[in-house]
N, C-alpha and C. Protein backbone atom coordinates (compact mmCIF):
# COMPACT_ATOMS: atom_id res chain seq x y z
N UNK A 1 0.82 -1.19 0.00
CA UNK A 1 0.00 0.00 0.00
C UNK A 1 0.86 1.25 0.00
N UNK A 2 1.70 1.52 0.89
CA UNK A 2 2.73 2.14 1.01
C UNK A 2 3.41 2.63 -0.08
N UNK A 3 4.00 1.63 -0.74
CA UNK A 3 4.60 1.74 -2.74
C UNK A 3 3.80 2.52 -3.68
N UNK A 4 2.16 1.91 -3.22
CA UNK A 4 1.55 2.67 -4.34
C UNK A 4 0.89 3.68 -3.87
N UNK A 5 1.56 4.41 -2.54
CA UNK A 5 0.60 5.85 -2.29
C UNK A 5 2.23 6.64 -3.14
N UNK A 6 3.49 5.91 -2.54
CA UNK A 6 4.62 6.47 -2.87
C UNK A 6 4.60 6.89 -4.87
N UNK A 7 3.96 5.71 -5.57
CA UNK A 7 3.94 5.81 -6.83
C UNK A 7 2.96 6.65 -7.58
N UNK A 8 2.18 6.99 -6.83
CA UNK A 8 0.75 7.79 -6.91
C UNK A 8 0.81 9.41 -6.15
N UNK A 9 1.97 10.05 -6.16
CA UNK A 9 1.18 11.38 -5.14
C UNK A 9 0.60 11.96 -5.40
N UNK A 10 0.05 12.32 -6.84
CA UNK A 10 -0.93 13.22 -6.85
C UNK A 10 -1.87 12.83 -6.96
N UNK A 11 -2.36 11.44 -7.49
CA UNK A 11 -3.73 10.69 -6.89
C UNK A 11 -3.89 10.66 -5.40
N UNK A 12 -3.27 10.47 -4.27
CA UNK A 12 -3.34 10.22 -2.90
C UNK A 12 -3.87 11.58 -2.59
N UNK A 13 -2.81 12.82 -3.33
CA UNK A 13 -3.44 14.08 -2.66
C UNK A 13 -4.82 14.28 -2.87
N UNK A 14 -5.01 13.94 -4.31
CA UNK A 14 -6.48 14.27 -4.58
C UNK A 14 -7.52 13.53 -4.05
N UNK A 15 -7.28 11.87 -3.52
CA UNK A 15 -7.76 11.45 -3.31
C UNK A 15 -8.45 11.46 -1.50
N UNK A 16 -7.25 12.02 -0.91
CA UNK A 16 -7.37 12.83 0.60
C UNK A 16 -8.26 13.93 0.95
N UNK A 17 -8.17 14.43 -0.49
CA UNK A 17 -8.55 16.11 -0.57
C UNK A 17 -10.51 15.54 -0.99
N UNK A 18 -10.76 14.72 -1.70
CA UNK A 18 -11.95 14.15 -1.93
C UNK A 18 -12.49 13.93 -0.49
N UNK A 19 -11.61 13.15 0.79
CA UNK A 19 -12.09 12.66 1.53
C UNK A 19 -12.95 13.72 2.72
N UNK A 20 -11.57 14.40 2.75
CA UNK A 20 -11.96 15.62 3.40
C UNK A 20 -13.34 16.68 3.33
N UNK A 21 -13.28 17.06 1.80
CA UNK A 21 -14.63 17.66 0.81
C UNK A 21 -15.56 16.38 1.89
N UNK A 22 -16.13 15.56 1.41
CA UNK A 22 -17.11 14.50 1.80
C UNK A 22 -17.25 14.50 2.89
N UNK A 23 -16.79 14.59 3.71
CA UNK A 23 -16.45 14.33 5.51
C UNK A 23 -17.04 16.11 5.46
N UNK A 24 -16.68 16.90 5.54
CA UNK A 24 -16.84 18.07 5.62
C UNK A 24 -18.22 18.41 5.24
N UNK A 25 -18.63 17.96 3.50
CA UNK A 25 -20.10 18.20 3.17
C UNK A 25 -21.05 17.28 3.75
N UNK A 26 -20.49 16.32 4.12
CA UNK A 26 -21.97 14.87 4.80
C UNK A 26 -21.72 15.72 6.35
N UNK A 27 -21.43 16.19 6.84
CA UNK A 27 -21.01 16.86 7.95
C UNK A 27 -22.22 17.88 8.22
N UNK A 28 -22.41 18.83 6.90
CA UNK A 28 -23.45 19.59 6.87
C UNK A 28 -24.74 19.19 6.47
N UNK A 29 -24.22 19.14 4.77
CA UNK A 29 -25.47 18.29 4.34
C UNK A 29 -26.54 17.52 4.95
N UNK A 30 -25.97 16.16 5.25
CA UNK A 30 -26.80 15.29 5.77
C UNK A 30 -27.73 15.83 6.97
N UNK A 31 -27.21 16.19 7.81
CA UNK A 31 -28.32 17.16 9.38
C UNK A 31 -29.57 17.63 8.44
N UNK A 32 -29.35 18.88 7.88
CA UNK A 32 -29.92 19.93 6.78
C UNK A 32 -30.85 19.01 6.59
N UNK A 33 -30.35 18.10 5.78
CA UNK A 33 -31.93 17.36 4.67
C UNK A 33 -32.76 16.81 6.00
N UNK A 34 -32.01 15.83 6.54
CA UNK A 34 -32.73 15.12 7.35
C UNK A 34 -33.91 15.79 8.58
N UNK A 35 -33.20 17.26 9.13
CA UNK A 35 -33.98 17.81 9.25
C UNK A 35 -35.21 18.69 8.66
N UNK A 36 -34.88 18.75 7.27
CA UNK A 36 -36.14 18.99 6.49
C UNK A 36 -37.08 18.02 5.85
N UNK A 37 -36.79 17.23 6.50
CA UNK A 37 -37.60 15.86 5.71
C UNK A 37 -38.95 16.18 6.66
N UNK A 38 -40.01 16.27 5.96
CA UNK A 38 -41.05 15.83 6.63
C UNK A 38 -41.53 14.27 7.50
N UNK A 39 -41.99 14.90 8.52
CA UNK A 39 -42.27 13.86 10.01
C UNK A 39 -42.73 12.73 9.19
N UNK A 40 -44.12 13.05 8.28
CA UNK A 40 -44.87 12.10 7.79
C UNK A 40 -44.12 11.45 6.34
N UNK A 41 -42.77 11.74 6.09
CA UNK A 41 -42.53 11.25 4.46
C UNK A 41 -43.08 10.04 4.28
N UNK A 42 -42.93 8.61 5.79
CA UNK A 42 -42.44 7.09 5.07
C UNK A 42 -43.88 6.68 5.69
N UNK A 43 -45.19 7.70 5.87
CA UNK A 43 -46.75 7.73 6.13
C UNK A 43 -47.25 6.89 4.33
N UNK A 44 -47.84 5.78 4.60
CA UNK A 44 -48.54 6.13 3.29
C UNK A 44 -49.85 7.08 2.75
N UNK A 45 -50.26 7.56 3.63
CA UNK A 45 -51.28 8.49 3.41
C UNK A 45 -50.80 10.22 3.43
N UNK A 46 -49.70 10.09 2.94
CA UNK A 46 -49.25 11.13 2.97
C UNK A 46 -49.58 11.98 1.81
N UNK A 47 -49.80 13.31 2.10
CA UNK A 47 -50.67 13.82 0.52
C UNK A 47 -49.11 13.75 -0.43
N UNK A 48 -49.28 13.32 -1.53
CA UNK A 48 -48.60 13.61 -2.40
C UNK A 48 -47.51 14.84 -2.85
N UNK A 49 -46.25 14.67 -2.70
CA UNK A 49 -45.69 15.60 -3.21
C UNK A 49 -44.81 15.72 -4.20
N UNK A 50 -45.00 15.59 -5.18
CA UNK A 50 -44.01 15.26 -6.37
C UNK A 50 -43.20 16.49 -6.42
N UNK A 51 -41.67 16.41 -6.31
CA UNK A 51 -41.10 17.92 -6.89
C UNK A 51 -40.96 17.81 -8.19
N UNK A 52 -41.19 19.50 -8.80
CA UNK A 52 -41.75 20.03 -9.80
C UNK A 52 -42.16 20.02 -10.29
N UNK A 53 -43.69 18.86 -10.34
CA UNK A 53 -44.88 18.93 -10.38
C UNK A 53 -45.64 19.48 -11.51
N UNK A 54 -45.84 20.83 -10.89
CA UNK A 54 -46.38 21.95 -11.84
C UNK A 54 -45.38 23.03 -12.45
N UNK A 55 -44.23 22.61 -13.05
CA UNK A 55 -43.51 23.33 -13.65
C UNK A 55 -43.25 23.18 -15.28
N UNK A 56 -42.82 23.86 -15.92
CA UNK A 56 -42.77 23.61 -17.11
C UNK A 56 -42.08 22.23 -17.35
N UNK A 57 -41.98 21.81 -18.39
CA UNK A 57 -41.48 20.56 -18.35
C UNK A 57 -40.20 20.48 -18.69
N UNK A 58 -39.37 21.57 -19.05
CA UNK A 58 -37.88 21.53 -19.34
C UNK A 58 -37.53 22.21 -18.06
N UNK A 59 -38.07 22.32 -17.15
CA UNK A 59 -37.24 23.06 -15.85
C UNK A 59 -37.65 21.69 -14.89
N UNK A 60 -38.79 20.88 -14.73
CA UNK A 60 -39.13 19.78 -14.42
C UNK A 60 -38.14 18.54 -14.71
N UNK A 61 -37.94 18.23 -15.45
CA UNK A 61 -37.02 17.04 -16.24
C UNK A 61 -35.13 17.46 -15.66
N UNK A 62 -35.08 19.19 -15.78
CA UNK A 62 -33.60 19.38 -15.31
C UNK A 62 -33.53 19.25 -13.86
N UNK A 63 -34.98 19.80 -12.87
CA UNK A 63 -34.85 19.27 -11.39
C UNK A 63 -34.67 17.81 -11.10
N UNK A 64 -35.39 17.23 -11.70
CA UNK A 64 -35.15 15.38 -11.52
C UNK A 64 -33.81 15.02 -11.69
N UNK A 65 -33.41 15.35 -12.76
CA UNK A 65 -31.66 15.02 -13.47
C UNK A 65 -31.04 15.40 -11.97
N UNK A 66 -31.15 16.80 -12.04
CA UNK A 66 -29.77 17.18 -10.72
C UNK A 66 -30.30 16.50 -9.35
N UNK A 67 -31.48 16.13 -9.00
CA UNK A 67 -31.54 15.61 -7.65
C UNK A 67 -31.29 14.23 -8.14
N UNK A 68 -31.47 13.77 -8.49
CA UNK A 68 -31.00 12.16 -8.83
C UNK A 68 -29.89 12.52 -8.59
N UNK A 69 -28.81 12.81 -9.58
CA UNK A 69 -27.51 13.10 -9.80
C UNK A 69 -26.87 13.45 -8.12
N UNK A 70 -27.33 14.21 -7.48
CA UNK A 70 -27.08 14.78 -6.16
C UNK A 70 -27.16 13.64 -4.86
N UNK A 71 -28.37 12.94 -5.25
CA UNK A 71 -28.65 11.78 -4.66
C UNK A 71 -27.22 10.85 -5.05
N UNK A 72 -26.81 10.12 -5.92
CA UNK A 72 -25.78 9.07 -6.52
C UNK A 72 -24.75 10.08 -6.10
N UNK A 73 -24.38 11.22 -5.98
CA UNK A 73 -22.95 11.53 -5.71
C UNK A 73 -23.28 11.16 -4.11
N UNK A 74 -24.66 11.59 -3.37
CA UNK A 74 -24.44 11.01 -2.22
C UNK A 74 -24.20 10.15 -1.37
N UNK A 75 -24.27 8.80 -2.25
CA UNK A 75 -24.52 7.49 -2.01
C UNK A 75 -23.59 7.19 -2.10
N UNK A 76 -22.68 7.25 -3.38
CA UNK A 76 -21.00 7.23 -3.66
C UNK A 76 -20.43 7.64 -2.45
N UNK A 77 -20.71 8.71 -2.02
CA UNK A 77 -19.68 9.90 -1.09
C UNK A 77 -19.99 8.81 0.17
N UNK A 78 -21.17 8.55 0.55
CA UNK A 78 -21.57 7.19 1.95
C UNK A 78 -20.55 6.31 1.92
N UNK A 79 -20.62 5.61 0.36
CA UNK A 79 -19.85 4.26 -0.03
C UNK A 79 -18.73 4.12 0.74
N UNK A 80 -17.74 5.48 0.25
CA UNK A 80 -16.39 6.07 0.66
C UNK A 80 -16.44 6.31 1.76
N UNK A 81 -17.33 6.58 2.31
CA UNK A 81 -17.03 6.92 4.07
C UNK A 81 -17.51 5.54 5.15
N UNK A 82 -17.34 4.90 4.32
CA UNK A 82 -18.22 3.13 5.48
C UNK A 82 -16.38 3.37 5.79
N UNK A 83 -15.20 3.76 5.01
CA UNK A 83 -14.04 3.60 4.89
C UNK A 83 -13.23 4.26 5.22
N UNK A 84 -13.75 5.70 5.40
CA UNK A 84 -12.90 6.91 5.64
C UNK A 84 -14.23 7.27 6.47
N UNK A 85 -13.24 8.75 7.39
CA UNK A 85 -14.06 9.16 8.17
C UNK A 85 -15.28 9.60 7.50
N UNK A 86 -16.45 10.13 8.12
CA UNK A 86 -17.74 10.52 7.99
C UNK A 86 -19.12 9.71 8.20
N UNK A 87 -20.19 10.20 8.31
CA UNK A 87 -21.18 9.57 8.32
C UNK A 87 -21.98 8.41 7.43
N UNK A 88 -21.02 7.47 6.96
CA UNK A 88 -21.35 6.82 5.81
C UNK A 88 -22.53 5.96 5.67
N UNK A 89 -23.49 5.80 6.67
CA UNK A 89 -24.71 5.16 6.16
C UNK A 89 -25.88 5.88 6.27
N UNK A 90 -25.49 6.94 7.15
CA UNK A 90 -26.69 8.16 7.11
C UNK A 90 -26.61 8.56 5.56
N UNK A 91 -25.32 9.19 4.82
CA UNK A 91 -25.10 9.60 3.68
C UNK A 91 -25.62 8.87 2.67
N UNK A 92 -25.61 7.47 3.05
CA UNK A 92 -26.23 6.63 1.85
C UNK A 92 -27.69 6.55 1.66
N UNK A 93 -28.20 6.77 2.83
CA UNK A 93 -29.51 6.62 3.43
C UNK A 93 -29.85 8.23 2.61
N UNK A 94 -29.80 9.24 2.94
CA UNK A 94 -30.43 10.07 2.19
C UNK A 94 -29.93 10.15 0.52
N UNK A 95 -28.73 9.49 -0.02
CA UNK A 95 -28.77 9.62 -1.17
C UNK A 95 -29.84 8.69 -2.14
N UNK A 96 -29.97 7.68 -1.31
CA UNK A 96 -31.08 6.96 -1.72
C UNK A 96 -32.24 7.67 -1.55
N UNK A 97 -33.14 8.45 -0.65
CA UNK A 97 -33.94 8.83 -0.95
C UNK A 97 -34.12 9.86 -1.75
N UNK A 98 -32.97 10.65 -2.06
CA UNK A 98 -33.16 11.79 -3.11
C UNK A 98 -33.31 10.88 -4.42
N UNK A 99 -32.92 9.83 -4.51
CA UNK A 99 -32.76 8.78 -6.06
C UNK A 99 -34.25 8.62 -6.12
N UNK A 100 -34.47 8.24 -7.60
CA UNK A 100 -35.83 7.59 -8.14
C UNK A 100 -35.61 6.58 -8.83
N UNK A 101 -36.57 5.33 -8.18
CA UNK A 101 -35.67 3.86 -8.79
C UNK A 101 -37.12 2.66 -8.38
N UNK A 102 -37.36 2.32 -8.95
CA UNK A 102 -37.94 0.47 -8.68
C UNK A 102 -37.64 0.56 -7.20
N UNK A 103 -38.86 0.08 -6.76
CA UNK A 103 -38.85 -0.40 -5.15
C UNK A 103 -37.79 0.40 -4.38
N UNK A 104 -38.42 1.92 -4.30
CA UNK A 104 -37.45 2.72 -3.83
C UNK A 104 -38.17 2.67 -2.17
N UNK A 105 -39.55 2.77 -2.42
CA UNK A 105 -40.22 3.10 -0.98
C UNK A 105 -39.97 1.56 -0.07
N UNK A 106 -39.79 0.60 -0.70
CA UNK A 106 -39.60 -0.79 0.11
C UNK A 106 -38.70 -0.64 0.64
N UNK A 107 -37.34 -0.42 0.04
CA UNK A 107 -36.04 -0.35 0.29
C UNK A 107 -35.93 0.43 1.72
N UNK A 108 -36.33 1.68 1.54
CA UNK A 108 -36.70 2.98 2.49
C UNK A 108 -37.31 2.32 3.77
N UNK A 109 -37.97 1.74 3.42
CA UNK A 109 -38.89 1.66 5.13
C UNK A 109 -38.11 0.46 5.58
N UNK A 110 -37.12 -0.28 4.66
CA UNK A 110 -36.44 -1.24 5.08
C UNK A 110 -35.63 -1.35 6.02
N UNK A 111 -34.76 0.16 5.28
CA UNK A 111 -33.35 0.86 6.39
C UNK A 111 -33.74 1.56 7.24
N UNK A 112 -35.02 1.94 7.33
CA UNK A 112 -35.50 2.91 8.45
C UNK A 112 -35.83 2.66 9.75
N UNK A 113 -36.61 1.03 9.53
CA UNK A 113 -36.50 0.14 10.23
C UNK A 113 -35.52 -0.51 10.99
N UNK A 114 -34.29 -0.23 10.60
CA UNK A 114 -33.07 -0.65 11.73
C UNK A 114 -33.17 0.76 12.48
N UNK A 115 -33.22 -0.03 13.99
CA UNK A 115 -32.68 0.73 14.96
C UNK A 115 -31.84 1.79 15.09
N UNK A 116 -30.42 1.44 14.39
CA UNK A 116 -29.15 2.82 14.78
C UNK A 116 -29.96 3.93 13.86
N UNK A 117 -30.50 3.34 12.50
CA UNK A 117 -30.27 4.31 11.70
C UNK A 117 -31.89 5.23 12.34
N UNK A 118 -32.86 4.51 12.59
CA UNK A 118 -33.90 5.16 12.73
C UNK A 118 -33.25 6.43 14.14
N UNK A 119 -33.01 5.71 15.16
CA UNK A 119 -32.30 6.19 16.38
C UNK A 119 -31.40 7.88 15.93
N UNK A 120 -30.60 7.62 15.12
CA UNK A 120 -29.49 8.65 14.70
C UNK A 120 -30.45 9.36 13.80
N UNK A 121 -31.46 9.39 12.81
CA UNK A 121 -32.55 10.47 12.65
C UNK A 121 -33.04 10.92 13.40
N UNK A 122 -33.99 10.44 14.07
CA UNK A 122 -34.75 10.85 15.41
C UNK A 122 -33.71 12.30 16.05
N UNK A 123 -32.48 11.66 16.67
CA UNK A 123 -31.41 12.33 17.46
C UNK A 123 -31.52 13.34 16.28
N UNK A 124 -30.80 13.73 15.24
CA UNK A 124 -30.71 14.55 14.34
C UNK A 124 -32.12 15.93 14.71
N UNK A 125 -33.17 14.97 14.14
CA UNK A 125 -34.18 15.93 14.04
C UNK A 125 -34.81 16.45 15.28
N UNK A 126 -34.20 15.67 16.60
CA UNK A 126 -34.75 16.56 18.16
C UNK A 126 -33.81 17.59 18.38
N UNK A 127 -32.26 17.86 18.07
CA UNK A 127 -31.70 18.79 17.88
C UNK A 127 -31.83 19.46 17.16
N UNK A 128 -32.84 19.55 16.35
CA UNK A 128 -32.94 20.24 14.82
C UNK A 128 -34.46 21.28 15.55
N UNK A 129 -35.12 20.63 16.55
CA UNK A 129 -36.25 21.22 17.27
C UNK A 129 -37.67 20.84 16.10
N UNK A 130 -37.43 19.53 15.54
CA UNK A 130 -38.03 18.72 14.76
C UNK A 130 -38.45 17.72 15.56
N UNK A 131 -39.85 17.10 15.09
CA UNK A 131 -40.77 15.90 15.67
C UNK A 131 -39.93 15.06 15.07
N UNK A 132 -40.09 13.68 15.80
CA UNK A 132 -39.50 12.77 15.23
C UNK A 132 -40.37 12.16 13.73
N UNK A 133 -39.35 11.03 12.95
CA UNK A 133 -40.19 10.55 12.10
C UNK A 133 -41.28 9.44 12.03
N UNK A 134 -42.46 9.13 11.80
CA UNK A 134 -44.13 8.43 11.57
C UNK A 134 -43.43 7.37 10.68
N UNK A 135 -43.19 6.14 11.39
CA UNK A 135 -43.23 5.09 10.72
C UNK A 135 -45.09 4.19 10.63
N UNK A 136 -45.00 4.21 9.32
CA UNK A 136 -46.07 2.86 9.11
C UNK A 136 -45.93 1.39 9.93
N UNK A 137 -46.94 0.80 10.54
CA UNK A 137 -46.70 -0.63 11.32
C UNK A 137 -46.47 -1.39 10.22
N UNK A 138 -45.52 -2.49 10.14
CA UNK A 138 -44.85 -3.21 10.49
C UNK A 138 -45.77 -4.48 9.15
């Protein structure tokens, strides 16, 4: 390992300098969303909220692109941090929900359902001076 950070320095730097960025933005980021997530998101009777909805359809289609896109850099950036410092399964956990995908809501109430992770939202959003989150039974 050693040889090939020695054979690599300007990949290592950049690759440090990536870690840092990530650690630093899941640092902010992640709190932010999680505290704006609505109490009721993983409710199924939740009224509907599609973003951009009622927008033209070329400003509609470019919001989807970049939150997807925003979502997968988030999930990536998680990946990297199960490994390096940062919050790496909270990070994955909201990059998945910013994603749109096949059995996205199964998946969701799947991970939500473990303990740490439900636990470490909750914590998030009572410091945030946020209700906790409305899980559906079981």
């Amino acid at each position: 390992m050693l040889d090939w950070i020695r054979l690599h320095p300007a990949l290592t730097g950049w690759l440090a300098a990536a870690s840092v960025v990530t650690l630093i933005g899941s640092a902010i980021l992640v709190p932010l969303m999680i505290a704006r997530m609505r109490a009721d998101y993983f409710m199924p009777d939740r009224e509907s909220e599609k973003l951009f909805a009622n927008r033209h359809p070329a400003i509609r289609w470019t919001g989807l692109i970049l939150k997807n896109l925003f979502g997968v850099i988030l999930f990536v950036a998680g990946v990297v941090m199960l490994a390096t410092p940062g919050q790496g399964v909270l990070t994955i956990f909201v990059g998945l929900i910013l994603m749109d995908f096949p059995a996205k809501r199964r998946l969701e109430l799947r991970l939500i359902r473990i303990g740490a992770i439900h636990r470490a939202i909750d914590w998030i959003r009572k410091r945030s001076g946020r209700e906790p989150l409305q899980l559906p039974e079981a």
